[in-house]
Protein backbone atom coordinates (compact mmCIF):
# COMPACT_ATOMS: atom_id res chain seq x y z
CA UNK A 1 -110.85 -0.09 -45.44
CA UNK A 2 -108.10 0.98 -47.69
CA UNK A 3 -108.06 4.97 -48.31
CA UNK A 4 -104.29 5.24 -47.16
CA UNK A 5 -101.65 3.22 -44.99
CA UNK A 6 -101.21 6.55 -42.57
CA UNK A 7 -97.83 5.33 -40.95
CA UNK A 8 -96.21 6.31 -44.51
CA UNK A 9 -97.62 9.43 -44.08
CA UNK A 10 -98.76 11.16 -41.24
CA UNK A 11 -98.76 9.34 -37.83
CA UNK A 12 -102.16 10.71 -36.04
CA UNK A 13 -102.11 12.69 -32.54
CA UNK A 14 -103.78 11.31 -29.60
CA UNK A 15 -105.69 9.22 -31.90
CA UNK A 16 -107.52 7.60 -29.10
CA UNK A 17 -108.42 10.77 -27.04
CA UNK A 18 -110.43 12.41 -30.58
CA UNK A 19 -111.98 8.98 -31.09
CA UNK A 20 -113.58 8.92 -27.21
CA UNK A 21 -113.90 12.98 -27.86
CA UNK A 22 -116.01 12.11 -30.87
CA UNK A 23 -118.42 9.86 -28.98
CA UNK A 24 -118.80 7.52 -32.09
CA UNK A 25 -121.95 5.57 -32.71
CA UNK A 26 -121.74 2.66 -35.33
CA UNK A 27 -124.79 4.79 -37.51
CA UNK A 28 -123.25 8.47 -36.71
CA UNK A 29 -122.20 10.95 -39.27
CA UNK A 30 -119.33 12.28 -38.91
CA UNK A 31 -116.77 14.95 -40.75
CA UNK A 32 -112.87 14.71 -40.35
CA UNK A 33 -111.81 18.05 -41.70
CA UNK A 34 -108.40 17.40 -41.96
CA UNK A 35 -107.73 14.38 -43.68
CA UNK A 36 -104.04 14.03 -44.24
CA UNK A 37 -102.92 10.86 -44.16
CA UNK A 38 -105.78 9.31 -43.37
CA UNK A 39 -105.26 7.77 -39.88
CA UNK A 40 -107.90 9.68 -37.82
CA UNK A 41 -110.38 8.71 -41.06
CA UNK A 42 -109.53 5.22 -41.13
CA UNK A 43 -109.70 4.55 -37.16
CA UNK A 44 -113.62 6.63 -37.25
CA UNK A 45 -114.27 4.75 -40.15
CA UNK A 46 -113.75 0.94 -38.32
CA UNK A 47 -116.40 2.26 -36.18
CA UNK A 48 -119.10 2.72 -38.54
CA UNK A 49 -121.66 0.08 -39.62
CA UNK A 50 -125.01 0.51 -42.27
CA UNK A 51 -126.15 3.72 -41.60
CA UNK A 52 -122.92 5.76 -40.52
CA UNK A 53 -121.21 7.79 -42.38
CA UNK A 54 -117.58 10.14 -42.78
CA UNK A 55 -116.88 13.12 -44.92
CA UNK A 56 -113.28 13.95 -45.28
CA UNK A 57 -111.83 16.98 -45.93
CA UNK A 58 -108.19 17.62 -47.35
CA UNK A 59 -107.45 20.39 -50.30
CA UNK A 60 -103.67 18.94 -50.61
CA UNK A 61 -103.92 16.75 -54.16
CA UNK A 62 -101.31 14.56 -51.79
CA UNK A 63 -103.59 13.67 -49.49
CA UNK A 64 -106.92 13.44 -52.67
CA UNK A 65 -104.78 10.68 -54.31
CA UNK A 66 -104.86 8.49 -50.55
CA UNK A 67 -108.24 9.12 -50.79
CA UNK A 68 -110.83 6.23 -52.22
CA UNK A 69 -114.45 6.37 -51.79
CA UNK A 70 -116.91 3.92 -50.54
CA UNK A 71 -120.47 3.64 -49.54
CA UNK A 72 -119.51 4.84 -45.82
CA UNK A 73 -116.77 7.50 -46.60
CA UNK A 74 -116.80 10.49 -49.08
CA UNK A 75 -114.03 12.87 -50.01
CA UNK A 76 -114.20 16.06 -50.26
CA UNK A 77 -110.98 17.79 -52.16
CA UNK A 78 -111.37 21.38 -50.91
CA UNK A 79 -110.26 23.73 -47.81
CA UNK A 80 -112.24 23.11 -44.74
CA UNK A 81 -113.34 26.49 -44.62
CA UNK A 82 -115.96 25.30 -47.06
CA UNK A 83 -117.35 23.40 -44.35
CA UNK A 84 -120.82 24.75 -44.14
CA UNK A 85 -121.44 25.01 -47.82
CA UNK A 86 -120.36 21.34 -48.54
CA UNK A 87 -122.61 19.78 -45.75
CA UNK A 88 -125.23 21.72 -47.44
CA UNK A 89 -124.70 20.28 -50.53
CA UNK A 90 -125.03 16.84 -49.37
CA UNK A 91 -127.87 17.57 -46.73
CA UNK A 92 -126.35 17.23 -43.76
CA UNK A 93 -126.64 20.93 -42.22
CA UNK A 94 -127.77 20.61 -38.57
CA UNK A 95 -127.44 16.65 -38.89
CA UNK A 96 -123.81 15.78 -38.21
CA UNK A 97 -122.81 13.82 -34.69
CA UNK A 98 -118.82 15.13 -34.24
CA UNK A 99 -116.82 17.31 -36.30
CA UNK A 100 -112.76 16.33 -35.93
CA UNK A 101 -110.27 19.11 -36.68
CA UNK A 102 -106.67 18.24 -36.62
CA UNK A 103 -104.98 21.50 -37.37
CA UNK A 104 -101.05 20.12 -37.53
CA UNK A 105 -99.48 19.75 -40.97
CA UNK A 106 -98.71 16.61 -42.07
CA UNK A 107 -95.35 14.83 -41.68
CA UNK A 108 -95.20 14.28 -45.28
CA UNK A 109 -95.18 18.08 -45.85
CA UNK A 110 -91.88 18.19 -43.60
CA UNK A 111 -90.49 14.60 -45.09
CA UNK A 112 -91.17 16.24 -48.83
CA UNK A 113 -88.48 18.99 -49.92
CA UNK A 114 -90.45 19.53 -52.78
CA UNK A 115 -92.65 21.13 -50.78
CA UNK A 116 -90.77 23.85 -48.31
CA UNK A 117 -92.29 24.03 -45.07
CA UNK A 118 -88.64 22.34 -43.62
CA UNK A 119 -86.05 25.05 -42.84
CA UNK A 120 -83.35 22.37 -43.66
CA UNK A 121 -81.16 24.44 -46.07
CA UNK A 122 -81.22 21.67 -48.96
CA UNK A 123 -84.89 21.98 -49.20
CA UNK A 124 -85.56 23.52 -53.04
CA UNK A 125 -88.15 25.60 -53.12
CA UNK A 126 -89.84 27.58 -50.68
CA UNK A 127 -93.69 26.91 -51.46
CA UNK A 128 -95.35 25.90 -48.08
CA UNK A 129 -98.77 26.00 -49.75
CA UNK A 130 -101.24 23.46 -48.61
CA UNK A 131 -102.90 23.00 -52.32
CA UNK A 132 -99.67 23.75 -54.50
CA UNK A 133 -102.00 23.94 -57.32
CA UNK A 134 -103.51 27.46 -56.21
CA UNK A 135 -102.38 30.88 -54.77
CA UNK A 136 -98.87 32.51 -53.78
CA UNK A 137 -96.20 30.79 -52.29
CA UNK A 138 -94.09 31.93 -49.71
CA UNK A 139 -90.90 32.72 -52.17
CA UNK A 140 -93.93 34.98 -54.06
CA UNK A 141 -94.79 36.57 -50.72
CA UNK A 142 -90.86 36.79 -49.57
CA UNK A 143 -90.18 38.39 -53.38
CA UNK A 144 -93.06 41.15 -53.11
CA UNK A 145 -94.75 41.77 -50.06
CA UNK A 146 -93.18 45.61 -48.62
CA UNK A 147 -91.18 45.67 -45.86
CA UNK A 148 -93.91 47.03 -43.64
CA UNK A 149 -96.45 43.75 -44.25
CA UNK A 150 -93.46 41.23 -44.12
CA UNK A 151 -92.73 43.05 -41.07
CA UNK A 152 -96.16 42.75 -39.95
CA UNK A 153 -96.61 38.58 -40.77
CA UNK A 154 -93.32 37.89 -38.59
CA UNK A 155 -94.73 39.74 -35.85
CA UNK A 156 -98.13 38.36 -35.59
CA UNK A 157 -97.79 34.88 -37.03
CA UNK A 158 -94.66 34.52 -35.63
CA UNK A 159 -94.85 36.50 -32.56
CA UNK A 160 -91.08 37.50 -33.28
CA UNK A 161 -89.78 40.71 -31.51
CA UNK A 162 -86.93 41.27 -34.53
CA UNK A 163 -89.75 41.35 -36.95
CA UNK A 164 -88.77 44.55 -38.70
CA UNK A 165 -85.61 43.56 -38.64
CA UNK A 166 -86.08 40.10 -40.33
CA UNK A 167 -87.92 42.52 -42.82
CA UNK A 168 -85.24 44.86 -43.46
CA UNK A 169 -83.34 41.57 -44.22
CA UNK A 170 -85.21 40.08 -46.30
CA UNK A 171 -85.93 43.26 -48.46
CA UNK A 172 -81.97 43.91 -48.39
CA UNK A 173 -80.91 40.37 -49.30
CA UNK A 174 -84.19 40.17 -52.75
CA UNK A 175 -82.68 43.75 -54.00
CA UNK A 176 -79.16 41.64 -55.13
CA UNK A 177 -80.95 38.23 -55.96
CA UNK A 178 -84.69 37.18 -56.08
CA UNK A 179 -85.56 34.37 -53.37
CA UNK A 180 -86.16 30.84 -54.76
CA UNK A 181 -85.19 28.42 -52.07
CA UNK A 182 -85.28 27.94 -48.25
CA UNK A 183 -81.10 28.23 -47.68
CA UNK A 184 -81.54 32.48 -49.72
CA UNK A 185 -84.12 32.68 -47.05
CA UNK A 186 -81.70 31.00 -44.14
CA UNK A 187 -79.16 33.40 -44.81
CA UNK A 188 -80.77 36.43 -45.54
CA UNK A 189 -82.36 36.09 -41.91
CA UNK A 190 -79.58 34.64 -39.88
CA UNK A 191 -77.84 37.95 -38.60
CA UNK A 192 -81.14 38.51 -36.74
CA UNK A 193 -81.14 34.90 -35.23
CA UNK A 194 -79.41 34.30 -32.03
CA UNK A 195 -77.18 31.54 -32.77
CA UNK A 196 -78.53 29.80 -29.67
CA UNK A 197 -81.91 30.01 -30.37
CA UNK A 198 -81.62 29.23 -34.12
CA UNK A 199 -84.00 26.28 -34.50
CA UNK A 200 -86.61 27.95 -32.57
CA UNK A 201 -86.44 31.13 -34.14
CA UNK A 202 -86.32 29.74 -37.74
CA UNK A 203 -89.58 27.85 -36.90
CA UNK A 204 -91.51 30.85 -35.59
CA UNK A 205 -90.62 32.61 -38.99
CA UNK A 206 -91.66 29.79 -41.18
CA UNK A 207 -95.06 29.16 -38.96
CA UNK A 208 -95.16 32.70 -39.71
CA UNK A 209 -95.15 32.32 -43.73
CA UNK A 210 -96.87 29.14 -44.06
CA UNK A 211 -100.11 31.11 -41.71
CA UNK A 212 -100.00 33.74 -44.50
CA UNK A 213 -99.82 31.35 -47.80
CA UNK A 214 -102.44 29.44 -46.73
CA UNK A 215 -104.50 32.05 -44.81
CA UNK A 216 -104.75 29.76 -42.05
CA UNK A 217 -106.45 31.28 -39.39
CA UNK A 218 -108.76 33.07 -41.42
CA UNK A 219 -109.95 29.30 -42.86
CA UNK A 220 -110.21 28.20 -38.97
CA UNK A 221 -112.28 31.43 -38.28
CA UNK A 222 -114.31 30.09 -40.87
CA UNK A 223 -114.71 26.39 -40.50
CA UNK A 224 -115.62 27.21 -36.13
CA UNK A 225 -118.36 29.44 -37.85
CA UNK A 226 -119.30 26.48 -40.04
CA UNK A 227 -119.71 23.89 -37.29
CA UNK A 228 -122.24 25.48 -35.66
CA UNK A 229 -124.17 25.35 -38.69
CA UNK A 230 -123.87 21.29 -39.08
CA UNK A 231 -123.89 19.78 -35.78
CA UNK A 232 -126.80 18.54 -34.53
CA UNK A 233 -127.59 19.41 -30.64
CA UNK A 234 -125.41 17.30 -28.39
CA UNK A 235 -123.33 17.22 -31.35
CA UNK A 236 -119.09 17.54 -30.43
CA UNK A 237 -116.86 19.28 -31.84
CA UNK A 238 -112.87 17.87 -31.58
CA UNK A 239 -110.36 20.07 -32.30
CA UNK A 240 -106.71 19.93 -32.06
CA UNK A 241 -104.00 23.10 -32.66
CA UNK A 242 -100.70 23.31 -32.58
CA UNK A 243 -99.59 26.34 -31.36
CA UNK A 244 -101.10 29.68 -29.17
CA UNK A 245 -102.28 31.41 -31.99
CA UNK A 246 -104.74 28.34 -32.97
CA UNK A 247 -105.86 27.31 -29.74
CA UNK A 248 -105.96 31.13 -28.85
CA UNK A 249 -109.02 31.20 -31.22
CA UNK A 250 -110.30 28.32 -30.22
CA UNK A 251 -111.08 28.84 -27.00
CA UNK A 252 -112.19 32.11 -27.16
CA UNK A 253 -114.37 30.81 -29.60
CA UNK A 254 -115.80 27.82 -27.32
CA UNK A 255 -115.66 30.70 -24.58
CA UNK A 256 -117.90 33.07 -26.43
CA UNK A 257 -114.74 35.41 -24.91
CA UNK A 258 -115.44 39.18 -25.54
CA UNK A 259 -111.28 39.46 -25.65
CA UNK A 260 -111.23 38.80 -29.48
CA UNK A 261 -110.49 41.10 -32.49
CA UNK A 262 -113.03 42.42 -34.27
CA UNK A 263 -113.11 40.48 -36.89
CA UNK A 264 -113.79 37.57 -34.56
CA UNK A 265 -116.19 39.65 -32.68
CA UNK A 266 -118.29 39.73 -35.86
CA UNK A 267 -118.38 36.03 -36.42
CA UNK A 268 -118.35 35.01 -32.35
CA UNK A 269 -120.48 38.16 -30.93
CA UNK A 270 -120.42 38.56 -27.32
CA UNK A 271 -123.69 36.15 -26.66
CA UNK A 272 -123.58 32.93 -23.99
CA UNK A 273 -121.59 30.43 -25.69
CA UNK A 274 -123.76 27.52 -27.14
CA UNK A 275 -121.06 25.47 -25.88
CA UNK A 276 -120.51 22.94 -23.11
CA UNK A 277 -116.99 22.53 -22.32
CA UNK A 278 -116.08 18.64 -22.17
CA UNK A 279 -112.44 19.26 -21.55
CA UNK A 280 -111.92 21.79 -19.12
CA UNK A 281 -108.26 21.96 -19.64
CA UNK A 282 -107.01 20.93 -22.98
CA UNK A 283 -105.53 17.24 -23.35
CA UNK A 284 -101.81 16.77 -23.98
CA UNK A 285 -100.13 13.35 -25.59
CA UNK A 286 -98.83 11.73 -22.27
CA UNK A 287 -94.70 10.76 -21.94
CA UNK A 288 -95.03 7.38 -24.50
CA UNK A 289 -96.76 8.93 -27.37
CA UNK A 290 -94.55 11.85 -26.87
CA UNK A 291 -91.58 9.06 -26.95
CA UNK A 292 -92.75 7.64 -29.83
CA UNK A 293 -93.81 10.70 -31.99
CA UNK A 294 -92.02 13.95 -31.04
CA UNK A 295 -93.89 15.87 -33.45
CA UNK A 296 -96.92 15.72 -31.19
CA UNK A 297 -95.01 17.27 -28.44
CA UNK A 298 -96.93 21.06 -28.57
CA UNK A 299 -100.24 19.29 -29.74
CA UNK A 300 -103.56 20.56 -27.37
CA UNK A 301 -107.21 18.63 -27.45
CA UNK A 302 -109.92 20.50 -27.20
CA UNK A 303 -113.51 19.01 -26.57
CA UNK A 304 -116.82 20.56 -26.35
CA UNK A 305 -120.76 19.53 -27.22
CA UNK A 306 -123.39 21.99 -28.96
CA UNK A 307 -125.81 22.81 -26.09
């Protein structure tokens, strides 16, 4: 198989613990809903003989153009959110043996300037959108949001206490020149960032950005709603989040918790969760892959079966 060489790309987290997770069968169908570079695709796909099959999902035209098709694999160049209506489409509602969800960003979108989720202060443009074909990007959002909503994103996405200060900031700083790249944003911020806590702190408020460009937790509202719909009983479902706010929802969701918002009320309800927990706690990357891949450092498995 050939759809991408994933080193170059995106090196995939506890790549063994999803595959084992997944409980793969040579003739299985399967769905990787976060494609990237390709390396949790590839390693399923090795798996598979006659019969089996993987759907890939990735709505980054990066990741579309790593893609190639054959009889076992099919890509499918939209948001996983989609989930539902896509396995529809191709007949698989109800029939699908393990969904994977890897819900890190890529390296690639770090590595590439171009596209503005680094805080490194040489970094261009300040985009952070998944599909940079579509939607606002975070200089749009940082250029016309009010101070109240900006205020609002850095508190919830970022869980930052100087949110309304950032705001005040940022509102201050776009009234004498209009953002365009990730050093106006640096330094309209940085009198609200403790000098020892930069690097943190300037992570927190472009997790907090990126969330809102690309709706992100909304989509992963959606998509847990979806899998119910497509796996079959005894199916799994392998997910993987990267910080509380994912794996927040997440478990609550797996939980059937009644301490969710409303809007998650809505789609969880307060029923018994159809759920049987396979991980009881969540599954870190142990002391080598963390030596070998920092990046997976905050990275949480999370492992259950449809009852």
């Amino acid at each position: 198989m050939d759809i991408v060489r994933a080193e170059d790309y995106h090196v995939p987290v506890l790549l063994q613990e999803c595959l084992e997770g997944m409980r793969l069968s040579a003739s299985g169908i399967y769905v990787d809903v976060t494609f990237g570079g390709g390396g949790h695709s590839r390693a399923i796909l090795s798996h598979l003989t006659d019969g089996g099959h993987l759907y890939s999902f990735d709505q980054d035209p990066d990741a579309a153009l790593r893609a190639e098709e054959q009889e076992q694999f099919t890509f499918i160049a939209s948001n996983f959110r989609h989930l539902s209506r896509f396995m529809d489409y191709y007949d698989q509602i109800g029939k699908v043996d393990a969904v994977l969800a890897d819900l890190g960003v890529s390296s690639h979108h770090f590595d590439d300037l171009e596209r503005g989720f680094s805080f490194r202060a040489e970094t261009p443009l300040l985009d952070m959108r998944m599909n940079n074909r579509e939607g606002r990007s975070a200089r749009d959002l940082l250029n016309e949001y009010e101070e109240e909503q900006l205020a609002d994103i850095l508190y919830r996405y970022g869980e930052l206490r100087q949110s309304r200060r950032l705001a005040q900031l940022i509102v201050k700083a776009r009234s004498t020149k209009t953002f365009a790249t990730v050093g106006d944003l640096i330094s309209a911020v940085r009198p609200a960032v403790r000098p020892d806590q930069e690097k943190k702190q300037l992570s927190c408020i472009f997790q907090a950005l990126r969330i809102e460009v690309n709706e992100e937790l909304i989509a992963l509202e959606e998509l847990l709603e979806g899998v119910k719909t497509v796996l079959r009983p005894g199916g799994r479902l392998v997910v993987m989040t990267y910080h509380s706010l994912e794996d927040r929802i997440v478990k609550n969701f797996l939980k059937g918790s009644d301490d969710t918002s409303s809007r998650e009320a809505q789609i969880y309800g307060s029923e018994r969760s159809p759920w049987r927990m396979i991980t009881r706690k969540p599954i870190t990357p142990s002391a080598e892959e963390l030596a070998r891949n920092p990046r997976s450092r905050s990275a949480k498995l999370r492992i259950a079966e449809l009852i």
